[in-house]
N, C-alpha and C. Protein backbone atom coordinates (compact mmCIF):
# COMPACT_ATOMS: atom_id res chain seq x y z
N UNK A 1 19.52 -14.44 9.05
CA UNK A 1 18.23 -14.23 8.42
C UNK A 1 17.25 -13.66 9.45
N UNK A 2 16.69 -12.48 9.10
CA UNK A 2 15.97 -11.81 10.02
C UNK A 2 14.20 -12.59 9.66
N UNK A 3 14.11 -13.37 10.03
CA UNK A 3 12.70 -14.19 10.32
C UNK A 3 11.37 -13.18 10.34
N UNK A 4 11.13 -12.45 11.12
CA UNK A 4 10.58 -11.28 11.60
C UNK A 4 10.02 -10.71 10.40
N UNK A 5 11.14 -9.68 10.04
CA UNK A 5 11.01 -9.20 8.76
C UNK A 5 10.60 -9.73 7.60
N UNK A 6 10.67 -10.89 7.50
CA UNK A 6 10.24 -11.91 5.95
C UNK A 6 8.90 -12.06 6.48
N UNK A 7 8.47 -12.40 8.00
CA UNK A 7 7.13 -12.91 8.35
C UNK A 7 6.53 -11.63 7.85
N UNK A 8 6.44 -10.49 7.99
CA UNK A 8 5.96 -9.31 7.79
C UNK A 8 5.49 -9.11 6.24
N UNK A 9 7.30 -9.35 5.23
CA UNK A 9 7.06 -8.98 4.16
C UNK A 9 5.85 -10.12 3.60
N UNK A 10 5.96 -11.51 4.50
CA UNK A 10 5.02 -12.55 3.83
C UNK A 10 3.54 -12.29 3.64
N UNK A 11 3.55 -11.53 4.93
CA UNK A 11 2.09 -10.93 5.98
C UNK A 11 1.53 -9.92 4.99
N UNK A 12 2.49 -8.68 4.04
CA UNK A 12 2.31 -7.96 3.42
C UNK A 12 1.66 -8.47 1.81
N UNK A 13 2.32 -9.21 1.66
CA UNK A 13 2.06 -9.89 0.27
C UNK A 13 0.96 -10.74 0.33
N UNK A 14 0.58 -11.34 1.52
CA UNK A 14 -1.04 -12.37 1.41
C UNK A 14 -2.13 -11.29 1.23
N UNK A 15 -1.38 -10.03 1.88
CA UNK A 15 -2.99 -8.88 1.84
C UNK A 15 -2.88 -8.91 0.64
N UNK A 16 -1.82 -8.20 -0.30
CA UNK A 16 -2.01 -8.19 -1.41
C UNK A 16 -2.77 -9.11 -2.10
N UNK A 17 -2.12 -10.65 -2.28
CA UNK A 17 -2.95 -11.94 -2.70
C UNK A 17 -4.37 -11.28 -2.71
N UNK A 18 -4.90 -11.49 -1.17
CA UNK A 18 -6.51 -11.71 -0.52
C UNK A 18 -6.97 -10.59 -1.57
N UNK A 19 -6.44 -9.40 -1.89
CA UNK A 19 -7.36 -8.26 -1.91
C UNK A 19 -7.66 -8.96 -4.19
N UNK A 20 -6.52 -9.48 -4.05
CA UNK A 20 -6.84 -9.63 -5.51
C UNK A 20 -7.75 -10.51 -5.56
N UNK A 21 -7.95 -11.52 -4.96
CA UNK A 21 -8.42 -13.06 -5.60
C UNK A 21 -10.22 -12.41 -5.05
N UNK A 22 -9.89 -11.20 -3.97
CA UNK A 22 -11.29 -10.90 -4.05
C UNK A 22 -11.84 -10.00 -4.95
N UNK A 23 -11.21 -9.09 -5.59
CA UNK A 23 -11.65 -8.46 -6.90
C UNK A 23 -11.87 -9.33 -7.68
N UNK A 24 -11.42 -10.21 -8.33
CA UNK A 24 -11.55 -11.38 -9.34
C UNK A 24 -12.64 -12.05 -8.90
N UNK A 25 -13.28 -13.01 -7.45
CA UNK A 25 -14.45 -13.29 -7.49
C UNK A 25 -15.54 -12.29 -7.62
N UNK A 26 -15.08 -11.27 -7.25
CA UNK A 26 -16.75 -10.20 -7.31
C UNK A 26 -17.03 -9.94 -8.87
N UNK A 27 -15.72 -10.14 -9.63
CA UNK A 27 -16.16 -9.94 -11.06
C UNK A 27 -16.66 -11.13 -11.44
N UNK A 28 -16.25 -12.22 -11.13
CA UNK A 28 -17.05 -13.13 -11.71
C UNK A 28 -18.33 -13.42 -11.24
N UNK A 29 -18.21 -13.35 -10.05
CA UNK A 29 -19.67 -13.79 -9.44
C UNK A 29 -20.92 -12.97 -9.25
N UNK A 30 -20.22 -11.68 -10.05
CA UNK A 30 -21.58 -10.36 -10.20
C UNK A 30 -21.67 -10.36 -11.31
N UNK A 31 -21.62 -11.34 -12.63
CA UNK A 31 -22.08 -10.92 -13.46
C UNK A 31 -23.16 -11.32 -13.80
N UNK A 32 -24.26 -10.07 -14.23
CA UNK A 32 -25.81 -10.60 -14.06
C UNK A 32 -26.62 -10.97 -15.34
N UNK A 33 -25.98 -10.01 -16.44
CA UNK A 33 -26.32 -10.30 -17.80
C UNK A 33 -25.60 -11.67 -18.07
N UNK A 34 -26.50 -12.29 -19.12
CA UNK A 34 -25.92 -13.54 -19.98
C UNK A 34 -24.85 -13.15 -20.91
N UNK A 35 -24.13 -13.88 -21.32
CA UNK A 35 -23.37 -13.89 -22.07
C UNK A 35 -23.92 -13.40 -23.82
N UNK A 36 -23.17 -12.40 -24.29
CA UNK A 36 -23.10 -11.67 -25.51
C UNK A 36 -24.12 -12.99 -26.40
N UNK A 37 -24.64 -12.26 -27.33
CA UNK A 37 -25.62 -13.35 -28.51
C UNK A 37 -24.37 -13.56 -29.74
N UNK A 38 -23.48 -12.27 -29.87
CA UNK A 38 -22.74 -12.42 -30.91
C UNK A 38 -21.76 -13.44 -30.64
N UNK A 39 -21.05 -14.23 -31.48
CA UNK A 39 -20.24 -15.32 -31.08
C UNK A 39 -18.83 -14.47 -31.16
N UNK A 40 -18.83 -13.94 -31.80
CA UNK A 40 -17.26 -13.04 -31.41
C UNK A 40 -17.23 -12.70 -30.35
N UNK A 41 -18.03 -11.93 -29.42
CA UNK A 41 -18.58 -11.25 -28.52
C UNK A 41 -18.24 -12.73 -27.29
N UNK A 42 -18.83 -13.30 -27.31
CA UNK A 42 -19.14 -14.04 -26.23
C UNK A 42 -17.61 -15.01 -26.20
N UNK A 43 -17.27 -15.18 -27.36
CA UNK A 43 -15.76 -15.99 -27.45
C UNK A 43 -15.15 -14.68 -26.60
N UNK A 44 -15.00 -13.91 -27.08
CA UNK A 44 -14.09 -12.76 -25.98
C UNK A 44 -14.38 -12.62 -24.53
N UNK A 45 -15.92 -12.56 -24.21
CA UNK A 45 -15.91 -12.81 -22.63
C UNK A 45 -15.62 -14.19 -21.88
N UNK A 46 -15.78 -15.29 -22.81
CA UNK A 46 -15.39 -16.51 -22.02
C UNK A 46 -13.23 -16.55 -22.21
N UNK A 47 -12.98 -15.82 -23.34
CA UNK A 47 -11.22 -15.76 -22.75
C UNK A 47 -11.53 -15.14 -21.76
N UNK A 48 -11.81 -13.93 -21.19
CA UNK A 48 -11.76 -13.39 -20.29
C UNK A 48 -12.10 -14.19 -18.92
N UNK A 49 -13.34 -14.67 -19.11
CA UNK A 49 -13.42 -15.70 -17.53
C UNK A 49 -12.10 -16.30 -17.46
N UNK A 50 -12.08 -17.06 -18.74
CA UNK A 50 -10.65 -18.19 -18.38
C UNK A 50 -9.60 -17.42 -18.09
N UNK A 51 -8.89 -16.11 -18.17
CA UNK A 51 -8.19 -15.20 -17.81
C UNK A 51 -8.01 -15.31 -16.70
N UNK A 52 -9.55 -14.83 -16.12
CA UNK A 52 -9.72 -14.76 -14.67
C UNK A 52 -9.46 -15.57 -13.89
N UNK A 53 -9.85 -16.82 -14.08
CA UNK A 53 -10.04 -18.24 -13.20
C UNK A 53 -8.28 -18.55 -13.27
N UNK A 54 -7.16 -18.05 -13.98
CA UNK A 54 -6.23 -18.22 -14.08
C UNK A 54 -5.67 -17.74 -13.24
N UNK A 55 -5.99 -16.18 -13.28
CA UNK A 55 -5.23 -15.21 -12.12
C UNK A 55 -5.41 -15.67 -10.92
N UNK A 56 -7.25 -16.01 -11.04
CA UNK A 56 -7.90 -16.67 -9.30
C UNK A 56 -6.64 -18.13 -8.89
N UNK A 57 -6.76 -19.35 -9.87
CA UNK A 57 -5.90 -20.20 -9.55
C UNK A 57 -4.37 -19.98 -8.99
N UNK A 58 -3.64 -19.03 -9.72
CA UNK A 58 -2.66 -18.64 -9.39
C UNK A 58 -2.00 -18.12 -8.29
N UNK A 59 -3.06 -17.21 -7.80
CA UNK A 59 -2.94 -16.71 -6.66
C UNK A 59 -3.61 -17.26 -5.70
N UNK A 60 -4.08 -18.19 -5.51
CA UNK A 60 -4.49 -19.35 -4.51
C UNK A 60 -2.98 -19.93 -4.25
N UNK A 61 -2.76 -20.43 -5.22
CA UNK A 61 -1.50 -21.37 -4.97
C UNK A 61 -0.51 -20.35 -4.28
N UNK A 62 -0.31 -19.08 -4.91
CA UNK A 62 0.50 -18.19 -4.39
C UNK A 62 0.16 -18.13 -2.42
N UNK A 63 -1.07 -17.61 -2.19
CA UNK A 63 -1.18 -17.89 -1.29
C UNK A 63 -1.15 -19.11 -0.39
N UNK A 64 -1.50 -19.82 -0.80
CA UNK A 64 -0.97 -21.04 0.10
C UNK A 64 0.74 -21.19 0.58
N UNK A 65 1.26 -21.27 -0.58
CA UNK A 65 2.37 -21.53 -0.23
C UNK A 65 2.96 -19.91 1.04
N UNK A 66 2.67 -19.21 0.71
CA UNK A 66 2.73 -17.96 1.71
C UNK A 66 2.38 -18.23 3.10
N UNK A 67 1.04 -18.97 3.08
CA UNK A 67 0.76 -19.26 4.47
C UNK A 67 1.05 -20.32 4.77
N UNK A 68 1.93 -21.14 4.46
CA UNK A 68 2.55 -22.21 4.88
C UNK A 68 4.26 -21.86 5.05
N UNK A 69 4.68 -20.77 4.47
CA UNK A 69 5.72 -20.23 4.76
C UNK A 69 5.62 -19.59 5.98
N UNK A 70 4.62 -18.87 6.19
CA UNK A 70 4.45 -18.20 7.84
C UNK A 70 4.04 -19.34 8.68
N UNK A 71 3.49 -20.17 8.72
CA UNK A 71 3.44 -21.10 9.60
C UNK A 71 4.99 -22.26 10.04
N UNK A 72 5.98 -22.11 8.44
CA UNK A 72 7.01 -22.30 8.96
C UNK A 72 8.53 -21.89 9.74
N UNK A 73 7.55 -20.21 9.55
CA UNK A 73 8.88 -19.19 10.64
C UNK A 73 8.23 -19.63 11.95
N UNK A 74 6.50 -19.90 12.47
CA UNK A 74 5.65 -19.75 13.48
C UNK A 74 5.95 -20.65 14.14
N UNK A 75 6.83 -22.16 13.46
CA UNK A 75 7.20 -23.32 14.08
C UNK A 75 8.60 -23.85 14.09
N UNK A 76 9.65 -22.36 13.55
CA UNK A 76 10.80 -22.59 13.67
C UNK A 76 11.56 -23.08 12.55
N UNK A 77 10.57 -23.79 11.52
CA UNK A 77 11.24 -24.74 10.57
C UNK A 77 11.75 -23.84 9.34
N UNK A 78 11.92 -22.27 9.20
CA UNK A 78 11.59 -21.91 8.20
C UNK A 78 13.18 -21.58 7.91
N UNK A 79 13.83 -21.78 6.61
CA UNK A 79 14.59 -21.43 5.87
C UNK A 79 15.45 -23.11 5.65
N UNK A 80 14.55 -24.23 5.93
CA UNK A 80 15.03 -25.14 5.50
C UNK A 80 14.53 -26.04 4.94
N UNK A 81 15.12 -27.32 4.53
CA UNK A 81 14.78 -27.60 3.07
C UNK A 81 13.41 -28.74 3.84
N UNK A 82 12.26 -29.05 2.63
CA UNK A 82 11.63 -29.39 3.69
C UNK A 82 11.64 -31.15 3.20
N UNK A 83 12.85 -31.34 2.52
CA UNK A 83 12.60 -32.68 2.07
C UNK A 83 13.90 -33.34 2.31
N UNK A 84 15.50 -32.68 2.41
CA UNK A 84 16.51 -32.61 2.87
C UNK A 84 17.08 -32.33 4.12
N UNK A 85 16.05 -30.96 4.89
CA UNK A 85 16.58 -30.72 5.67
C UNK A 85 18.20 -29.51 5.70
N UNK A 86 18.27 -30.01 4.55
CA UNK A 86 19.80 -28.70 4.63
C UNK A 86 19.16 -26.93 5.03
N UNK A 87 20.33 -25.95 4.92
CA UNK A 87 19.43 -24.66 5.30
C UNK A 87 19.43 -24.29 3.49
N UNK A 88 18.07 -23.62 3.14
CA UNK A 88 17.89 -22.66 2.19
C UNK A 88 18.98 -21.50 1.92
N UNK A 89 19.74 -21.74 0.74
CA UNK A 89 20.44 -20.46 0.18
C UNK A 89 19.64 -19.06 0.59
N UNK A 90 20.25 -18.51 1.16
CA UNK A 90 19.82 -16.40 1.30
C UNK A 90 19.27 -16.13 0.43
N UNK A 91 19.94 -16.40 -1.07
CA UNK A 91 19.69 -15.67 -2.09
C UNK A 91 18.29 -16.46 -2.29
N UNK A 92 18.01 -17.61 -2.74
CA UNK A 92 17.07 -18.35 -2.77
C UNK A 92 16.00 -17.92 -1.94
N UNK A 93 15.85 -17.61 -0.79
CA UNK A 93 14.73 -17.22 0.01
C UNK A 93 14.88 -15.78 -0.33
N UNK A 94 15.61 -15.03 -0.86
CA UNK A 94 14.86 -13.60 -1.02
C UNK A 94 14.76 -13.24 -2.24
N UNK A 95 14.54 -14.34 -3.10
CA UNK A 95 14.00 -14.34 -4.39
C UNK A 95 12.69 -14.91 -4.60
N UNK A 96 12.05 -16.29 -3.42
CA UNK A 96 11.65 -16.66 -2.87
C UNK A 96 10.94 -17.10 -1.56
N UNK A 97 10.75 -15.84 -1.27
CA UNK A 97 10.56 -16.60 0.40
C UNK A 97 9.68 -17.17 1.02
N UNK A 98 9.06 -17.74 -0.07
CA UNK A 98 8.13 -18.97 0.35
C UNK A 98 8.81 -20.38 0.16
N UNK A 99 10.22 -20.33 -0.48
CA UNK A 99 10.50 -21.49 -1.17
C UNK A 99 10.61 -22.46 -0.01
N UNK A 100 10.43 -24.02 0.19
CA UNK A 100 10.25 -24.92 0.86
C UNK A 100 11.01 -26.04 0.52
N UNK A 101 12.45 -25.38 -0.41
CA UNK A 101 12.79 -27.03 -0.73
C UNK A 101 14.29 -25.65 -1.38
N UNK A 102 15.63 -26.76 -0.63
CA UNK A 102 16.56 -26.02 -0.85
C UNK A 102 16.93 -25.81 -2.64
N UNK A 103 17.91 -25.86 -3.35
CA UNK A 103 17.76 -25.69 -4.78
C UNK A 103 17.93 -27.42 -5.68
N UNK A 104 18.96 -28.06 -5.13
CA UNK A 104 19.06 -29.01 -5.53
C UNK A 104 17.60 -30.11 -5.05
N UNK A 105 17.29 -29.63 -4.11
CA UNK A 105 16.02 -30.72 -4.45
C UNK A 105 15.15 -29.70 -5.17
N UNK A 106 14.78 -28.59 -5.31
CA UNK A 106 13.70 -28.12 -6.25
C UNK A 106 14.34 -28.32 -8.06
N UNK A 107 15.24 -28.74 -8.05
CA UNK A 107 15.59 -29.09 -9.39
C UNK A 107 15.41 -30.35 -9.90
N UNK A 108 15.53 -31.67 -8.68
CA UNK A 108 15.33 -32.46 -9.01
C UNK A 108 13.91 -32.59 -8.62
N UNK A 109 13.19 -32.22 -8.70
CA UNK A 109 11.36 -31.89 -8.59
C UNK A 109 11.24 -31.83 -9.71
N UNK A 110 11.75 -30.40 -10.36
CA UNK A 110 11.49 -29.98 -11.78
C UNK A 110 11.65 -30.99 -12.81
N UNK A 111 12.89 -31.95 -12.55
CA UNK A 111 13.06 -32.60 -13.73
C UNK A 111 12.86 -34.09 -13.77
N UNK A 112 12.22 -34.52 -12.39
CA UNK A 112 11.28 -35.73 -12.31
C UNK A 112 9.80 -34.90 -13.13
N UNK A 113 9.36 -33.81 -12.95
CA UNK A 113 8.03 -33.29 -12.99
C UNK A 113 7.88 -33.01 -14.75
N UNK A 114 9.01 -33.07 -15.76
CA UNK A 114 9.74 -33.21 -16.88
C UNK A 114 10.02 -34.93 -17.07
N UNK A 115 10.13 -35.37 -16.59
CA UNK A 115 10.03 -36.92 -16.36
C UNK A 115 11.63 -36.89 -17.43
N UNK A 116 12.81 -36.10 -16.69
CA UNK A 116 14.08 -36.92 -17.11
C UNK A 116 14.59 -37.41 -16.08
């Protein structure tokens, strides 16, 4: 596993993240008019905030886990499981390469988080 290269592609993809989650606050936080008088009108711009605040949430989380993936090539720990310890499947990290938990424990995550 070329470490290097994933830190890069990780490095590449937070710009991406950053540049979005900052288009999304400038739209929300420049808007200067009140909200529409018509109620159709204004039901459509508040989906839209909630749209937004979705994409914003999303890509927070996205980022985090990104920069906690580069901090775990930065400290050596990276391509293993972080609750097991085994190494991360290849395929798994380059479908993922933020993932932090080999497959069998991210399944049994999923299906405690499913409460079976």
């Amino acid at each position: 596993m070329n470490t290097e290269q994933t830190r890069t592609e990780l490095l590449r993809r937070r710009d991406e993240i950053l540049a979005i989650v900052s288009k999304v606050g400038k739209h929300v936080e420049h808007r200067d008019e009140p909200l529409d008088r018509d109620a159709a009108e204004r039901a459509l711009e508040l989906e839209n905030l909630d749209a937004l605040f979705a994409i914003d949430r999303e890509t927070r989380f996205e980022l985090r886990q990104i920069n906690d993936a580069i901090e775990r090539i930065d400290i050596g720990h990276y391509g293993y499981c972080s609750e097991c310890g085994v190494a991360i499947g290849s395929a798994r990290l380059a479908a993922m390469p933020y993932a932090d938990n080999c497959i069998a424990c991210a399944r049994r995550h999923d299906s405690a988080a499913l409460g079976r």
